[in-house]
N, C-alpha and C. Protein backbone atom coordinates (compact mmCIF):
# COMPACT_ATOMS: atom_id res chain seq x y z
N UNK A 1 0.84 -1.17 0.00
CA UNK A 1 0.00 0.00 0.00
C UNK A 1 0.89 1.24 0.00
N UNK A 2 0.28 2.13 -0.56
CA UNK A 2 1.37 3.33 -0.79
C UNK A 2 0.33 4.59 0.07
N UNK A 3 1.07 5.53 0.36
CA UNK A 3 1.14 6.53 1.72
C UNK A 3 1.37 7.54 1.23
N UNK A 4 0.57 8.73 0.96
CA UNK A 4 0.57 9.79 0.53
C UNK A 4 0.12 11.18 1.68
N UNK A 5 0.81 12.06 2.03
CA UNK A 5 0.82 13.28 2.76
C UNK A 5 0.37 14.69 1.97
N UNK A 6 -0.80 15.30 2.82
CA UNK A 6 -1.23 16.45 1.37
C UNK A 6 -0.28 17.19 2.43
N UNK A 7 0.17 18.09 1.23
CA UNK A 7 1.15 19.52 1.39
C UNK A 7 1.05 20.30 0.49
N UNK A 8 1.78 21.54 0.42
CA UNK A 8 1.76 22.47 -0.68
C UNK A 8 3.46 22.26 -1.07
N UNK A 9 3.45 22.43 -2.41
CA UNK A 9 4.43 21.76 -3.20
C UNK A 9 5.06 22.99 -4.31
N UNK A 10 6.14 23.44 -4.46
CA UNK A 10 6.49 24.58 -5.27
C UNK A 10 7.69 23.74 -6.42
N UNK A 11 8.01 24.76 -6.98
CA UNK A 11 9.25 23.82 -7.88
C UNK A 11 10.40 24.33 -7.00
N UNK A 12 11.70 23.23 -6.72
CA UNK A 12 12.65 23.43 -6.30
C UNK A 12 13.93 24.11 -7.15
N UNK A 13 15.05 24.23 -6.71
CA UNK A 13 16.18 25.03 -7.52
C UNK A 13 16.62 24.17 -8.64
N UNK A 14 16.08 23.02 -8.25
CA UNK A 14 16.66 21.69 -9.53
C UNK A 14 15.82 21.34 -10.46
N UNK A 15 15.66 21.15 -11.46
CA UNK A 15 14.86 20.53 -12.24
C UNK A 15 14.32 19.42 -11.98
N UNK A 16 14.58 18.37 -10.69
CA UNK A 16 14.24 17.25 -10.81
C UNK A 16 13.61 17.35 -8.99
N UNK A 17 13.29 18.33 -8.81
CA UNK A 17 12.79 18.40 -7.33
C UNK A 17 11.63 19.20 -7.04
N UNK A 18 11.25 19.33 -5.61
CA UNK A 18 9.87 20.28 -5.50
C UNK A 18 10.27 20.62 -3.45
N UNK A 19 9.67 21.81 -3.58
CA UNK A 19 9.83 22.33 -2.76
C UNK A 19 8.49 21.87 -1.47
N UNK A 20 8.66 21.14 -0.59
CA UNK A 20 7.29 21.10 0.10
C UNK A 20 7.47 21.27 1.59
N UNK A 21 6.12 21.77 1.73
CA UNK A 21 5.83 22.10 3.17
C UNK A 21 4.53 21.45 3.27
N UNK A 22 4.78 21.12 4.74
CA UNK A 22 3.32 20.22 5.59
C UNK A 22 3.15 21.02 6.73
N UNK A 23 1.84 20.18 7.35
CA UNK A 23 1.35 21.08 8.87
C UNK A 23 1.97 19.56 9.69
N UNK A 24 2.44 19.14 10.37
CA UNK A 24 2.79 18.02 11.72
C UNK A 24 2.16 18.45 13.06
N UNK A 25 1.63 17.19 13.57
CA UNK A 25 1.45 17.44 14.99
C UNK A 25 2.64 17.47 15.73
N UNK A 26 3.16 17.05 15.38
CA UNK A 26 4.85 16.98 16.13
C UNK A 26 5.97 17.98 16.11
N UNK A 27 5.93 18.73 15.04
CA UNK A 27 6.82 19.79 15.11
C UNK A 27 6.38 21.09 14.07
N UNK A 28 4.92 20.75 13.86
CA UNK A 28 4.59 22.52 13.49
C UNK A 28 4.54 22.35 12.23
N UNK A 29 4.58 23.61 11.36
CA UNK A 29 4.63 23.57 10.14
C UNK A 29 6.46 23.74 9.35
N UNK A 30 6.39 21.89 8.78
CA UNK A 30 7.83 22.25 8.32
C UNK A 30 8.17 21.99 6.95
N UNK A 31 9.45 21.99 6.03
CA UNK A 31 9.29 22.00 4.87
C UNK A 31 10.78 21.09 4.70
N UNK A 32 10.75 20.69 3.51
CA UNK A 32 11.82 19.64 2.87
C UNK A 32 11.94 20.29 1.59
N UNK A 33 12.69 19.14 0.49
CA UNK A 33 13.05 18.96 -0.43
C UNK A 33 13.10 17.64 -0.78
N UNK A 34 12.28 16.98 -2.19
CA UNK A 34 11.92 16.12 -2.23
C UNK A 34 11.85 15.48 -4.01
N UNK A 35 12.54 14.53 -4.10
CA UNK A 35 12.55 14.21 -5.84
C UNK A 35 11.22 14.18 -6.33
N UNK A 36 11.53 14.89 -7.64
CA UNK A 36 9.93 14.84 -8.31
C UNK A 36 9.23 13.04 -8.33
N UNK A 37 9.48 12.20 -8.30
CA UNK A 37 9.44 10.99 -8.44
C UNK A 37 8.28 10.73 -7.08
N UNK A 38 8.79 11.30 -5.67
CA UNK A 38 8.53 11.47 -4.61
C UNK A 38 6.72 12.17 -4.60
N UNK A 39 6.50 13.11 -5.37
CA UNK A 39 5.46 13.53 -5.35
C UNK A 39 4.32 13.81 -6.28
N UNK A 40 2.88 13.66 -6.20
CA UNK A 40 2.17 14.28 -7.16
C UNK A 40 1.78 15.70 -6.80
N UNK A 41 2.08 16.17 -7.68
CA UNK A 41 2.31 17.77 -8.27
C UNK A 41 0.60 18.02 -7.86
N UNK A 42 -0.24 17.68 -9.07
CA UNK A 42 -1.77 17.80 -9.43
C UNK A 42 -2.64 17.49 -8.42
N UNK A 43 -2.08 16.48 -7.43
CA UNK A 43 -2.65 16.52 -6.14
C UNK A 43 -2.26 17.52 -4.78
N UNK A 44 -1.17 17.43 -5.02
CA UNK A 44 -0.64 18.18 -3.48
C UNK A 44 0.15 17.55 -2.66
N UNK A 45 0.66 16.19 -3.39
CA UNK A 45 0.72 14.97 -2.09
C UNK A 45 2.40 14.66 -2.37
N UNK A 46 2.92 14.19 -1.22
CA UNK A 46 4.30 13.76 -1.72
C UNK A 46 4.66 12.06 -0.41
N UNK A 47 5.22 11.21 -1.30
CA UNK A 47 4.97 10.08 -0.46
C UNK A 47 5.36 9.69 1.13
N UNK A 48 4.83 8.95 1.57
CA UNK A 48 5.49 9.02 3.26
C UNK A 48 5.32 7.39 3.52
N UNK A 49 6.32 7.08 4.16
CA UNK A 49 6.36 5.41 4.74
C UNK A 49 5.86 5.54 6.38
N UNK A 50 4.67 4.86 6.34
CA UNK A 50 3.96 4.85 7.44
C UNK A 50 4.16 4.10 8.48
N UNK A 51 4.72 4.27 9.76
CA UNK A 51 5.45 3.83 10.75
C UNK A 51 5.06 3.68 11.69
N UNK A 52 3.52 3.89 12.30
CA UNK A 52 2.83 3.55 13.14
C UNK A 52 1.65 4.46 13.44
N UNK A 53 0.61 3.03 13.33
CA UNK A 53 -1.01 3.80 13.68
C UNK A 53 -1.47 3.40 14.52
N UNK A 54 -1.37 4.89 15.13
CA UNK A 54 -2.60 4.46 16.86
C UNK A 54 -3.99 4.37 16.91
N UNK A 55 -4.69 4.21 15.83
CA UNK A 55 -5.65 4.14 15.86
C UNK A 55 -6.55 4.95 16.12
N UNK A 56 -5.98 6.21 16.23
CA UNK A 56 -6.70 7.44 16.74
C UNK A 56 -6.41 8.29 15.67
N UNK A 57 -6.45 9.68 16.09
CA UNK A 57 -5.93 10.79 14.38
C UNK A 57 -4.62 11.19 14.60
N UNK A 58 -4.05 10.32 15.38
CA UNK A 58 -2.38 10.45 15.26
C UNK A 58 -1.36 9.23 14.19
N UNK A 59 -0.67 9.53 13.57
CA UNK A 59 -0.28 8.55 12.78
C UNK A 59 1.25 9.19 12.40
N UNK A 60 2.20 7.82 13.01
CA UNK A 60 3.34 8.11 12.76
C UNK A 60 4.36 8.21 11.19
N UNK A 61 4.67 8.67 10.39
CA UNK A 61 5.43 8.97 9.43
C UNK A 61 7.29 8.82 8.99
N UNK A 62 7.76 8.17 8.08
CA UNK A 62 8.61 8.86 7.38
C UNK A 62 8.97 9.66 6.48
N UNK A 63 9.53 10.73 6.26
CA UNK A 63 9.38 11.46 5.08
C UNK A 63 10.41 11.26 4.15
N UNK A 64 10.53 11.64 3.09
CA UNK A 64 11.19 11.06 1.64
C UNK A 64 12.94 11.52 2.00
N UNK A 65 12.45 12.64 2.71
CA UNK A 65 14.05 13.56 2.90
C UNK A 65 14.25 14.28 4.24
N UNK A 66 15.41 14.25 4.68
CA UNK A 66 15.30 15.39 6.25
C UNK A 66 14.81 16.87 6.15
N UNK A 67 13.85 17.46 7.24
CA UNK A 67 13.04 18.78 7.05
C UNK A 67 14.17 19.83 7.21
N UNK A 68 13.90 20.72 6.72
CA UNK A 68 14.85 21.77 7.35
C UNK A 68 14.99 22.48 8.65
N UNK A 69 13.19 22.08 9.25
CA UNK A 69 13.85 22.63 10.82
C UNK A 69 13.63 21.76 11.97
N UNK A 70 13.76 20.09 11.83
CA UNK A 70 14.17 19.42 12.68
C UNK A 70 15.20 18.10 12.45
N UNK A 71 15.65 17.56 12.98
CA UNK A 71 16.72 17.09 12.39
C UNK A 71 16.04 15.23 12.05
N UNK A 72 15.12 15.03 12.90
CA UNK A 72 14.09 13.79 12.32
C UNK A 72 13.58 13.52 10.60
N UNK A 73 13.37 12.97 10.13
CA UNK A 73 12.64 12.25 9.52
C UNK A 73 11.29 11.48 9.56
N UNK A 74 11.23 11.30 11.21
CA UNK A 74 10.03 10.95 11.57
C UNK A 74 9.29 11.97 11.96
N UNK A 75 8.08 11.78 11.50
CA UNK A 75 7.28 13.00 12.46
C UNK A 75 5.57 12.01 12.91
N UNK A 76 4.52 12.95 13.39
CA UNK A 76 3.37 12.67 13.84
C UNK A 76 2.58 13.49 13.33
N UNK A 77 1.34 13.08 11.98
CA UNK A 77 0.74 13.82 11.51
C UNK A 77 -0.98 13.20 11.66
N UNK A 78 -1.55 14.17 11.13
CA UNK A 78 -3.09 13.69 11.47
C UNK A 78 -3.43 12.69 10.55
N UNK A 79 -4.35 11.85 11.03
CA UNK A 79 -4.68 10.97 10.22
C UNK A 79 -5.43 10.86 8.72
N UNK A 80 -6.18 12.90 8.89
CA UNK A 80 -7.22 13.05 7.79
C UNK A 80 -5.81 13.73 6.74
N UNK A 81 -4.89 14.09 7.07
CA UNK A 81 -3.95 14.41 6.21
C UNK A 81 -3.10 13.29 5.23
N UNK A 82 -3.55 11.94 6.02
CA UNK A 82 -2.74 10.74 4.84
C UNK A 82 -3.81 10.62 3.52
N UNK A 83 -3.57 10.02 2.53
CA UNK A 83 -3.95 9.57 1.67
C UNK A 83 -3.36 8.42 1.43
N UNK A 84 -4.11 7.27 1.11
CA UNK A 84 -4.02 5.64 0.78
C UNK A 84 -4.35 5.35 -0.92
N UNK A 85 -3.57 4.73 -1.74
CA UNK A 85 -3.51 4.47 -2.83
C UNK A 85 -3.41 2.82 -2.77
N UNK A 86 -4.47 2.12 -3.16
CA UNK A 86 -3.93 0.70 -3.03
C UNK A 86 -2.33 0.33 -4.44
């Protein structure tokens, strides 16, 4: 199953990247850098490996790349913010 995170998504300095920012319960609103491969553009979404669900609207995350303002990869985002693609 594949794991999709909505964010807002810009073009990055590279041709082959995109600029994104998310909202996290865990550390606020933060932003990365992420291969175009990594995200759909037309949606908003860029992929995340899902690392643990509490069963509640907390749901643990990996993200594609390290954020720029915490030094994790993991974070804790809401649950209505994933998207599921079989």
């Amino acid at each position: 199953m594949t794991f999709w995170l909505r964010c807002s998504l810009e073009r990055g300095m590279f041709p082959c990247e995109y600029a994104v920012e998310m909202e996290t319960l865990s550390a606020g609103r933060i932003s990365l850098f992420a291969p175009d491969y990594k995200v759909k553009v037309d949606e908003n979404l860029v992929r995340v490996e899902m690392l643990q669900d509490n069963d509640d609207d907390e749901v643990f995350v990996r993200l594609p790349s390290p954020p720029l303002e915490i030094t994790s990869q993991t974070v804790k985002v809401s649950r209505s913010s994933i998207v599921t693609f079989a």
